[in-house]
PDB file of N, CA and C in Angstrom:
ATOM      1  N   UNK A   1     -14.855-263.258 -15.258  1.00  0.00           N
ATOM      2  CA  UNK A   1     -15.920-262.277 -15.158  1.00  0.00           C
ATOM      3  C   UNK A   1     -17.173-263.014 -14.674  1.00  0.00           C
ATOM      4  N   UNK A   2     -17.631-262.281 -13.741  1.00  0.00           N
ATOM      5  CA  UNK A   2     -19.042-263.056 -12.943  1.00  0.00           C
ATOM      6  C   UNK A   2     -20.518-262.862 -13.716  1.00  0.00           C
ATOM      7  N   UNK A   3     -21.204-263.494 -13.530  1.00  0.00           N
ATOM      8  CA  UNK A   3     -22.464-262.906 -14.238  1.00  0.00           C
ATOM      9  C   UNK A   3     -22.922-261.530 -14.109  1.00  0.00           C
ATOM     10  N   UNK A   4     -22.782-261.257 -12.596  1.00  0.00           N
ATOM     11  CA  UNK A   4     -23.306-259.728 -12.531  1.00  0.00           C
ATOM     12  C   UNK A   4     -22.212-258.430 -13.434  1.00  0.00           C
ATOM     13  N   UNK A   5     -21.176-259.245 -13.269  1.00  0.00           N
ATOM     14  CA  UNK A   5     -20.054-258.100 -14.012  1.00  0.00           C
ATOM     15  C   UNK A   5     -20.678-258.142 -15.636  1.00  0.00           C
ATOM     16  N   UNK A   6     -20.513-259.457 -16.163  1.00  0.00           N
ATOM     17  CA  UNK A   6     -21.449-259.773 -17.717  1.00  0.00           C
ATOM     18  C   UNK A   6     -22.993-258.623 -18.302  1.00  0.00           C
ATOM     19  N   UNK A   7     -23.544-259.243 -17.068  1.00  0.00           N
ATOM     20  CA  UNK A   7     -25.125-258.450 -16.925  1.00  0.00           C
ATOM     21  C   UNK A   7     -24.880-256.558 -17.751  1.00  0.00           C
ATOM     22  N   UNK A   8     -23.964-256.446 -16.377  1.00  0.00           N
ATOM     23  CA  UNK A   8     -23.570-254.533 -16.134  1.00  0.00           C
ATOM     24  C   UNK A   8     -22.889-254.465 -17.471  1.00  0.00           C
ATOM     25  N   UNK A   9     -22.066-255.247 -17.973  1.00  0.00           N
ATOM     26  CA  UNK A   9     -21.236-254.658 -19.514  1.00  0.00           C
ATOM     27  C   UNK A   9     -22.448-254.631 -20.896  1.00  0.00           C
ATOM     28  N   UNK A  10     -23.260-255.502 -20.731  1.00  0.00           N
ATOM     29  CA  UNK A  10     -24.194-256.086 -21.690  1.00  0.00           C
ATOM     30  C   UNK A  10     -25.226-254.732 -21.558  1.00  0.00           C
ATOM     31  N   UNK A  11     -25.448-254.459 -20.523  1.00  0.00           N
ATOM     32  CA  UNK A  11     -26.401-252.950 -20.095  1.00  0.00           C
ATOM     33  C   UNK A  11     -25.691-251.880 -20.836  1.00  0.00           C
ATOM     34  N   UNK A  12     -24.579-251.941 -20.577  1.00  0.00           N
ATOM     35  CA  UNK A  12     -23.616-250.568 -21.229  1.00  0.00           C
ATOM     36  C   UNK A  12     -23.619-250.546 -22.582  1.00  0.00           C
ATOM     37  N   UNK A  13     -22.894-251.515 -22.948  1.00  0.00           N
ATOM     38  CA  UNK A  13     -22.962-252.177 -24.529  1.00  0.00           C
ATOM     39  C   UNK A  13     -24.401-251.767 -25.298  1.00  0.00           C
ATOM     40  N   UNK A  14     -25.532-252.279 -24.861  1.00  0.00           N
ATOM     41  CA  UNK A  14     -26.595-251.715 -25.703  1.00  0.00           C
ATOM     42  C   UNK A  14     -26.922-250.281 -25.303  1.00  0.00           C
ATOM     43  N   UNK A  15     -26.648-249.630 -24.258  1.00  0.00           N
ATOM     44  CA  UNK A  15     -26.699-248.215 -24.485  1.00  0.00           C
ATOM     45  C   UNK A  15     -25.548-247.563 -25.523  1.00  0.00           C
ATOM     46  N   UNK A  16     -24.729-247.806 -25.564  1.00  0.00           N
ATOM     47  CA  UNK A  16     -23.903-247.372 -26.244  1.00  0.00           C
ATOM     48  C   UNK A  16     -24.393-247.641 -27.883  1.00  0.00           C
ATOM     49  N   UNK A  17     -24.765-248.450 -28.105  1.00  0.00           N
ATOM     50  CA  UNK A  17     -25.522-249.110 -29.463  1.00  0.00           C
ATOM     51  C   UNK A  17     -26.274-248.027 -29.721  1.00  0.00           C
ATOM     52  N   UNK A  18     -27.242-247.958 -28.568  1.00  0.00           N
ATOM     53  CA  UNK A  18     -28.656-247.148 -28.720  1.00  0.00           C
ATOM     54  C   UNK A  18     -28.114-246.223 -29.384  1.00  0.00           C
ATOM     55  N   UNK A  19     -27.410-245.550 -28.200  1.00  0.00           N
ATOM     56  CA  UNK A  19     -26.445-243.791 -28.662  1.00  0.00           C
ATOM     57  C   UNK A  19     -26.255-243.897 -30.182  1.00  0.00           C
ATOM     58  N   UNK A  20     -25.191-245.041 -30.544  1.00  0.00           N
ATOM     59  CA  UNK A  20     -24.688-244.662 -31.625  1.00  0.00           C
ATOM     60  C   UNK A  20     -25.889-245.015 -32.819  1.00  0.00           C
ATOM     61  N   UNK A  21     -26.711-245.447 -32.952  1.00  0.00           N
ATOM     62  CA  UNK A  21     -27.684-245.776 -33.964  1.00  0.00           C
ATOM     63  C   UNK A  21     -28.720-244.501 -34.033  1.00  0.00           C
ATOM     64  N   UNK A  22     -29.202-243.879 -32.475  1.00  0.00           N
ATOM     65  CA  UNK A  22     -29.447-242.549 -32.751  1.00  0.00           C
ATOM     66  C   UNK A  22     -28.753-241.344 -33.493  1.00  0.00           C
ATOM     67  N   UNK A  23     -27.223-241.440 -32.961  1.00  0.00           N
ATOM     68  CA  UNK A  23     -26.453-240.454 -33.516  1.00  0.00           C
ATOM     69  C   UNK A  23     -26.768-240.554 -34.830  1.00  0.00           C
ATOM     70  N   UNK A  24     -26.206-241.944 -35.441  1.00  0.00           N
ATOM     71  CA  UNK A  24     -26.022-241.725 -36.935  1.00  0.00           C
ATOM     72  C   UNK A  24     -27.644-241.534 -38.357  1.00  0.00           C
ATOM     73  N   UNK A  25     -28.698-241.668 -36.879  1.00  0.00           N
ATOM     74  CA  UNK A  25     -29.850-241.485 -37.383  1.00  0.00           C
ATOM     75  C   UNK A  25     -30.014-239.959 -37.484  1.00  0.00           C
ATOM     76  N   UNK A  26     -29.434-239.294 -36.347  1.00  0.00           N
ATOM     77  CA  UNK A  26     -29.252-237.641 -36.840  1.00  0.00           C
ATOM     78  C   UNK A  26     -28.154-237.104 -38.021  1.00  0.00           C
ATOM     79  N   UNK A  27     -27.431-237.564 -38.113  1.00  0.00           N
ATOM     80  CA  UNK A  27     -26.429-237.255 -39.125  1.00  0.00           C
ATOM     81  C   UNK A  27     -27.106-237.834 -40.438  1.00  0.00           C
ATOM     82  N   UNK A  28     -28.009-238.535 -40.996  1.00  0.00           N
ATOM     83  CA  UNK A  28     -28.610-239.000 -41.812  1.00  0.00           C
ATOM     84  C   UNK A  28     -29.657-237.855 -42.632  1.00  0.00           C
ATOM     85  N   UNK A  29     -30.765-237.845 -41.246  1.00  0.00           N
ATOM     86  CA  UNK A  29     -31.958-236.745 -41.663  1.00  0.00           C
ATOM     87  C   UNK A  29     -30.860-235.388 -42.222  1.00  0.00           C
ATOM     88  N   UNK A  30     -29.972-235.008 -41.377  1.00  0.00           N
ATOM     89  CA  UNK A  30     -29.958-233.642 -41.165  1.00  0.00           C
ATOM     90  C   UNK A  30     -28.640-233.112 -42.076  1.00  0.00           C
ATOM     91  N   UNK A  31     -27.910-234.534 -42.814  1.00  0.00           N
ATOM     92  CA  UNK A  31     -26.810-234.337 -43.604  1.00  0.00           C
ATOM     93  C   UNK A  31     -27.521-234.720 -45.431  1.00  0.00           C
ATOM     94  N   UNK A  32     -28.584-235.249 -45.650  1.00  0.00           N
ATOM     95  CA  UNK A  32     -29.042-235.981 -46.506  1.00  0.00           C
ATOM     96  C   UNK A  32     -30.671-235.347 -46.778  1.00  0.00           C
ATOM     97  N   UNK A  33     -30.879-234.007 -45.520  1.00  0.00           N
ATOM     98  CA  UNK A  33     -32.609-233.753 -46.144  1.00  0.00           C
ATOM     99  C   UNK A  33     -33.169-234.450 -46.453  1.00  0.00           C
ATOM    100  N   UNK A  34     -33.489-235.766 -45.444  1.00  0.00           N
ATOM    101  CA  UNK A  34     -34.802-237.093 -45.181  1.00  0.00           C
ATOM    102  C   UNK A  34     -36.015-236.189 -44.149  1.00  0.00           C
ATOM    103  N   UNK A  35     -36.735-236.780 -44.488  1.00  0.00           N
ATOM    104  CA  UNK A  35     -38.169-235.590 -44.006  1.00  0.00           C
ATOM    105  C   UNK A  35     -38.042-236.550 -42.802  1.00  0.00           C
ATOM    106  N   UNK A  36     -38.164-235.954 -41.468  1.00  0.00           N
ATOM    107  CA  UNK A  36     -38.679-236.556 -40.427  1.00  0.00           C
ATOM    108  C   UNK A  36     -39.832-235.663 -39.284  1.00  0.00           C
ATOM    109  N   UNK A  37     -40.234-236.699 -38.627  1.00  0.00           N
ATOM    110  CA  UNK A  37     -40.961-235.172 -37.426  1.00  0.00           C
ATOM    111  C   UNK A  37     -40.301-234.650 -36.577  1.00  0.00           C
ATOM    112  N   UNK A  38     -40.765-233.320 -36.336  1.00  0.00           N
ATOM    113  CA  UNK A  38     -39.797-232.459 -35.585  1.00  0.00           C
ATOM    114  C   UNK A  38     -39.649-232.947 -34.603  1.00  0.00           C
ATOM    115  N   UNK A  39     -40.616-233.867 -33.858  1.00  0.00           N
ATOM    116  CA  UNK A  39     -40.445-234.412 -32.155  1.00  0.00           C
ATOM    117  C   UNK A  39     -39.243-235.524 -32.163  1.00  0.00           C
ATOM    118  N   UNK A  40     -38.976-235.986 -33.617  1.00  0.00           N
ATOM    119  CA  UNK A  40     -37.769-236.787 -33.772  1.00  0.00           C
ATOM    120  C   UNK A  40     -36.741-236.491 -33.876  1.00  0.00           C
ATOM    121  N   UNK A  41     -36.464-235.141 -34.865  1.00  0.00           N
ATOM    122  CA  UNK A  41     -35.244-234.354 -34.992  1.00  0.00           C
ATOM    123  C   UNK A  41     -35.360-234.241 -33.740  1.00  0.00           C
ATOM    124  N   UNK A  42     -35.943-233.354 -32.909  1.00  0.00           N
ATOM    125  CA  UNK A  42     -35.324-232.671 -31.412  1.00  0.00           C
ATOM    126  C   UNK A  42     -34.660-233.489 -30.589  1.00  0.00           C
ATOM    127  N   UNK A  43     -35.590-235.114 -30.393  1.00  0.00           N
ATOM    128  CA  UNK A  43     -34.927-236.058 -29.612  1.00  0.00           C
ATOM    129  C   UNK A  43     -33.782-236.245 -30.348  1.00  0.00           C
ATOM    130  N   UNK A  44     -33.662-236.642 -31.565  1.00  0.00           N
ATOM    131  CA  UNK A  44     -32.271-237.259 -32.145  1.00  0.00           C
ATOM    132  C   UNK A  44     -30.862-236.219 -31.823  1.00  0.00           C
ATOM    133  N   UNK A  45     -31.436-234.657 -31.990  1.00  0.00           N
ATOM    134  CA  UNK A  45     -30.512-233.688 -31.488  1.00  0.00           C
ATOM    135  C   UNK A  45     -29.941-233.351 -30.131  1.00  0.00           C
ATOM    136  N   UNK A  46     -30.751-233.731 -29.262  1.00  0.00           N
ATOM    137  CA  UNK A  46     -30.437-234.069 -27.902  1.00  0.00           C
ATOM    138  C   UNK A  46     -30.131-235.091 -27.995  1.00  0.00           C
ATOM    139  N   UNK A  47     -29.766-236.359 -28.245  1.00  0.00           N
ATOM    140  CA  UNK A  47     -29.142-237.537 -28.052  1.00  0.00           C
ATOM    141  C   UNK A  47     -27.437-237.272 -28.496  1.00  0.00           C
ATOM    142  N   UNK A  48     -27.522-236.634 -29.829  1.00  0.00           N
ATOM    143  CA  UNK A  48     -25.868-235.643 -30.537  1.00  0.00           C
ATOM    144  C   UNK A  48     -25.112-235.256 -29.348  1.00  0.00           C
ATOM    145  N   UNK A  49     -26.268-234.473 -29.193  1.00  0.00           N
ATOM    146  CA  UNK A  49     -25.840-233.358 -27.873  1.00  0.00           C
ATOM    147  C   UNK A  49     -25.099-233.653 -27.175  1.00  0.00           C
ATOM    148  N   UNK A  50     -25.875-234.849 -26.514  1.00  0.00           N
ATOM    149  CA  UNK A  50     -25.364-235.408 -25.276  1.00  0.00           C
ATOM    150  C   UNK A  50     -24.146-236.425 -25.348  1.00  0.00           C
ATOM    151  N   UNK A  51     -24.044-236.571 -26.450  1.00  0.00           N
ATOM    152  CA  UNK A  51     -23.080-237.815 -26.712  1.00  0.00           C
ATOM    153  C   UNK A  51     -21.766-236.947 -27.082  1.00  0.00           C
ATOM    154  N   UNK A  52     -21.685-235.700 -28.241  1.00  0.00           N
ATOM    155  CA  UNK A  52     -20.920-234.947 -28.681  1.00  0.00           C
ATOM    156  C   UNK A  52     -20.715-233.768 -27.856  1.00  0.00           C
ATOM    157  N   UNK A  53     -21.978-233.353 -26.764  1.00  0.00           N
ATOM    158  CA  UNK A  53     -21.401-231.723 -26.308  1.00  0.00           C
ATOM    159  C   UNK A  53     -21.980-230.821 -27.543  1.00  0.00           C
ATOM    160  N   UNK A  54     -22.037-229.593 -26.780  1.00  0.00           N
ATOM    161  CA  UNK A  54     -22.483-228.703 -27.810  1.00  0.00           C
ATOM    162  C   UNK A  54     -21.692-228.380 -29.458  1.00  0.00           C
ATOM    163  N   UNK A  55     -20.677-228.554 -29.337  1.00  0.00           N
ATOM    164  CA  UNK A  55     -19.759-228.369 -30.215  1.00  0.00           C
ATOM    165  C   UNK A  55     -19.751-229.661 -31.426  1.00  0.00           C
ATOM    166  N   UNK A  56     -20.542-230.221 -31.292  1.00  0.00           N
ATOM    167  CA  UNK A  56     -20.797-231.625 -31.929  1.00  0.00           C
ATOM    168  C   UNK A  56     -21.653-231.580 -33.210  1.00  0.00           C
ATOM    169  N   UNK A  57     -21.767-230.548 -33.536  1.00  0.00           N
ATOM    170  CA  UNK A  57     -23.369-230.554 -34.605  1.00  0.00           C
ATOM    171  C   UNK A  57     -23.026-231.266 -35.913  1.00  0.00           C
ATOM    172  N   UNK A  58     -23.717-231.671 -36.594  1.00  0.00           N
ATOM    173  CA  UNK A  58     -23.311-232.292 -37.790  1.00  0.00           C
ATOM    174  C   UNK A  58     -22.903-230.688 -38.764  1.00  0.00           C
ATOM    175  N   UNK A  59     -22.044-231.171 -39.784  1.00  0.00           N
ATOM    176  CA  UNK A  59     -21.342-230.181 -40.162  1.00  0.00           C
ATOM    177  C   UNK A  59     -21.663-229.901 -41.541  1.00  0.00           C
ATOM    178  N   UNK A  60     -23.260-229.392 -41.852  1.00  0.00           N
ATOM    179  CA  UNK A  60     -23.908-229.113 -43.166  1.00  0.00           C
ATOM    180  C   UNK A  60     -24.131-230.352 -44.463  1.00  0.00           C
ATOM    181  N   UNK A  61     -24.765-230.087 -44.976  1.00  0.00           N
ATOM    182  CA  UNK A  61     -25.079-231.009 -45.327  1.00  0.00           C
ATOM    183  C   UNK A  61     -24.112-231.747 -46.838  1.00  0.00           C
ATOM    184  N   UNK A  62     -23.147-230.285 -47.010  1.00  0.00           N
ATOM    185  CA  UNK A  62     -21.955-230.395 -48.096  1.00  0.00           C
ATOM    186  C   UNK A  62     -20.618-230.693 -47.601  1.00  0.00           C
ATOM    187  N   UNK A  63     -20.933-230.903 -46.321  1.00  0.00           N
ATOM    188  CA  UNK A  63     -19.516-231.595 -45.684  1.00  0.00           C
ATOM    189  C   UNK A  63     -20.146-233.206 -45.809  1.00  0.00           C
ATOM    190  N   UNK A  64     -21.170-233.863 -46.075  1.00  0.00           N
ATOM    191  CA  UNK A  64     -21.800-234.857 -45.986  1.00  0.00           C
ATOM    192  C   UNK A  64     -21.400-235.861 -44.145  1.00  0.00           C
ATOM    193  N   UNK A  65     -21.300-234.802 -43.357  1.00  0.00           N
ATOM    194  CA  UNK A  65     -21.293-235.581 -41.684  1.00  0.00           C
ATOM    195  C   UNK A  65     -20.029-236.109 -41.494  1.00  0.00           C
ATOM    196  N   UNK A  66     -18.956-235.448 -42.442  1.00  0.00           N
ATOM    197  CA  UNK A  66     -17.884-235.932 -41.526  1.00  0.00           C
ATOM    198  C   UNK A  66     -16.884-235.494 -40.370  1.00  0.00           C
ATOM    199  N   UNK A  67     -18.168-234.581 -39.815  1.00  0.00           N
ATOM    200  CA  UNK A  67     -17.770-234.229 -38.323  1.00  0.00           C
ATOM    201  C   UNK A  67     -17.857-235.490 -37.710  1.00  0.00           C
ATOM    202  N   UNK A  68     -17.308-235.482 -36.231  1.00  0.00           N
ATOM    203  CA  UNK A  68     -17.624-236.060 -35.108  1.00  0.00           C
ATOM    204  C   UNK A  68     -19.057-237.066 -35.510  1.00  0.00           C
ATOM    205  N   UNK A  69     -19.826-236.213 -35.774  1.00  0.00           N
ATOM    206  CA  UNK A  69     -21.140-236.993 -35.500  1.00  0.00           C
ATOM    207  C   UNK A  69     -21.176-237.758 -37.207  1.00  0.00           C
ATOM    208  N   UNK A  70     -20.486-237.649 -38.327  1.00  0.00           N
ATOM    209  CA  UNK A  70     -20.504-238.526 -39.350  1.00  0.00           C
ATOM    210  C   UNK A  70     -19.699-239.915 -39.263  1.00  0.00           C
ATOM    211  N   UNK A  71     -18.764-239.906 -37.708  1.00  0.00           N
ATOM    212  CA  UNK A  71     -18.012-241.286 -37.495  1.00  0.00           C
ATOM    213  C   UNK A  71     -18.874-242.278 -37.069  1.00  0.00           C
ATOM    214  N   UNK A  72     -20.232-241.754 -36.489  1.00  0.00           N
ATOM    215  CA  UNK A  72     -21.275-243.170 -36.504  1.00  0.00           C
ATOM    216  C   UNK A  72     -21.709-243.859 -37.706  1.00  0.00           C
ATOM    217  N   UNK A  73     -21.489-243.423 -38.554  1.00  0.00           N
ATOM    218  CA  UNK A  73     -22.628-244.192 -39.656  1.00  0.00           C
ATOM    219  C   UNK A  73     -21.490-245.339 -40.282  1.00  0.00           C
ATOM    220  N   UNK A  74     -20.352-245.320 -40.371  1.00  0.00           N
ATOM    221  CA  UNK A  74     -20.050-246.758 -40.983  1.00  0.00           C
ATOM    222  C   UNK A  74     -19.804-247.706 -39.766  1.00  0.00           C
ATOM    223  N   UNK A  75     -19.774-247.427 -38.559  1.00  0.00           N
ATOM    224  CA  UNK A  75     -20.122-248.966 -37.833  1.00  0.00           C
ATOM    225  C   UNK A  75     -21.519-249.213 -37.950  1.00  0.00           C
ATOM    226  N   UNK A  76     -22.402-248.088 -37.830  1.00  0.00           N
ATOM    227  CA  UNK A  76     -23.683-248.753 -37.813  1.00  0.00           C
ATOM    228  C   UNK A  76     -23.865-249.585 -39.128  1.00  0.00           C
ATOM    229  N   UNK A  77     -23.319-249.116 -40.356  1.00  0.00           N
ATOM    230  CA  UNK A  77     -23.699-249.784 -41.649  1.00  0.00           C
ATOM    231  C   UNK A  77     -22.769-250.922 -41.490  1.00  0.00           C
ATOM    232  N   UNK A  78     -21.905-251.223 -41.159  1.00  0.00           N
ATOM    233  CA  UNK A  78     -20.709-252.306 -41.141  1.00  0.00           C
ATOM    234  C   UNK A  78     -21.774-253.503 -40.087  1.00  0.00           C
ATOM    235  N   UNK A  79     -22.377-253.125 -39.178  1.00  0.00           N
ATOM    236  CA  UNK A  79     -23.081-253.645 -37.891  1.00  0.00           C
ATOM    237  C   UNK A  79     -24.545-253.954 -38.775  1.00  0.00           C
ATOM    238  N   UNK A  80     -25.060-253.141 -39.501  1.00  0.00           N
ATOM    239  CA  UNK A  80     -26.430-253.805 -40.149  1.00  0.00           C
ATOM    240  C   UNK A  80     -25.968-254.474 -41.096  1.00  0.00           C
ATOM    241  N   UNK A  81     -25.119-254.499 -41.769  1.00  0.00           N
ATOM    242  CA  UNK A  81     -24.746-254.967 -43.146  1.00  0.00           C
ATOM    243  C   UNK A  81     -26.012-253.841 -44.344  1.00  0.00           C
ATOM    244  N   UNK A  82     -25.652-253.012 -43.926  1.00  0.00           N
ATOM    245  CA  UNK A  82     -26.208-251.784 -45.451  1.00  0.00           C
ATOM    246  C   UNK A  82     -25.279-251.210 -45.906  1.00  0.00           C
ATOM    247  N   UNK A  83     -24.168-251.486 -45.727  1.00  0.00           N
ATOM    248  CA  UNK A  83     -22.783-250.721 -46.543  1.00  0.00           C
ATOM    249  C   UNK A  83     -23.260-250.920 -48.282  1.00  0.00           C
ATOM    250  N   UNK A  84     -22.939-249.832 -49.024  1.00  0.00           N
ATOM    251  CA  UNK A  84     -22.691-250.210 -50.564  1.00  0.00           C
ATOM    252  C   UNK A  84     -22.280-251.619 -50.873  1.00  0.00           C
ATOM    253  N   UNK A  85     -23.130-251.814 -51.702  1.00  0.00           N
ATOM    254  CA  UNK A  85     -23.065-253.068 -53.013  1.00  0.00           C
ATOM    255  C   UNK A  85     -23.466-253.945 -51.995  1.00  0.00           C
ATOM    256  N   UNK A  86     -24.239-254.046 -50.825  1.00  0.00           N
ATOM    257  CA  UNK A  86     -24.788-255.321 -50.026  1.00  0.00           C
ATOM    258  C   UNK A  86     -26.040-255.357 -50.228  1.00  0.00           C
TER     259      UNK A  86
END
């Protein structure tokens, strides 16, 4: 693999990060009733959106996100190290 091929995966790779650390930042506020600002919910909901499609919404807050959009939060916690008992 050449540098420029390296460069282009490393570009992808942290978008994909981005995505998923947004996602699971929406499944958080909106599964858990954390107060945020609305200009944040909206972006964080368009980021869902776009990643899940309309059909993607987090799935109330007594399903606790284990729709689609609740499969972000244990890589992100596995990836920060905030999993329980750490």
């Amino acid at each position: 693999m050449g540098p420029q091929e390296l460069m282009g995966n490393a570009v992808r790779l942290g978008a994909a990060v981005d995505a998923l650390a947004a996602l699971a930042a929406h499944v958080r506020i909106e599964t858990e009733g954390l107060p945020a600002d609305p200009r944040v919910r909206e972006l964080l909901a368009a980021v869902a959106t776009e990643v899940l499609g309309e059909d993607g919404e987090v799935e109330g807050s007594s399903a606790g996100g284990r729709g689609p959009a609740g499969l972000a939060r244990p890589p992100v916690r596995r990836a920060w190290g905030l999993g329980p008992g750490r």
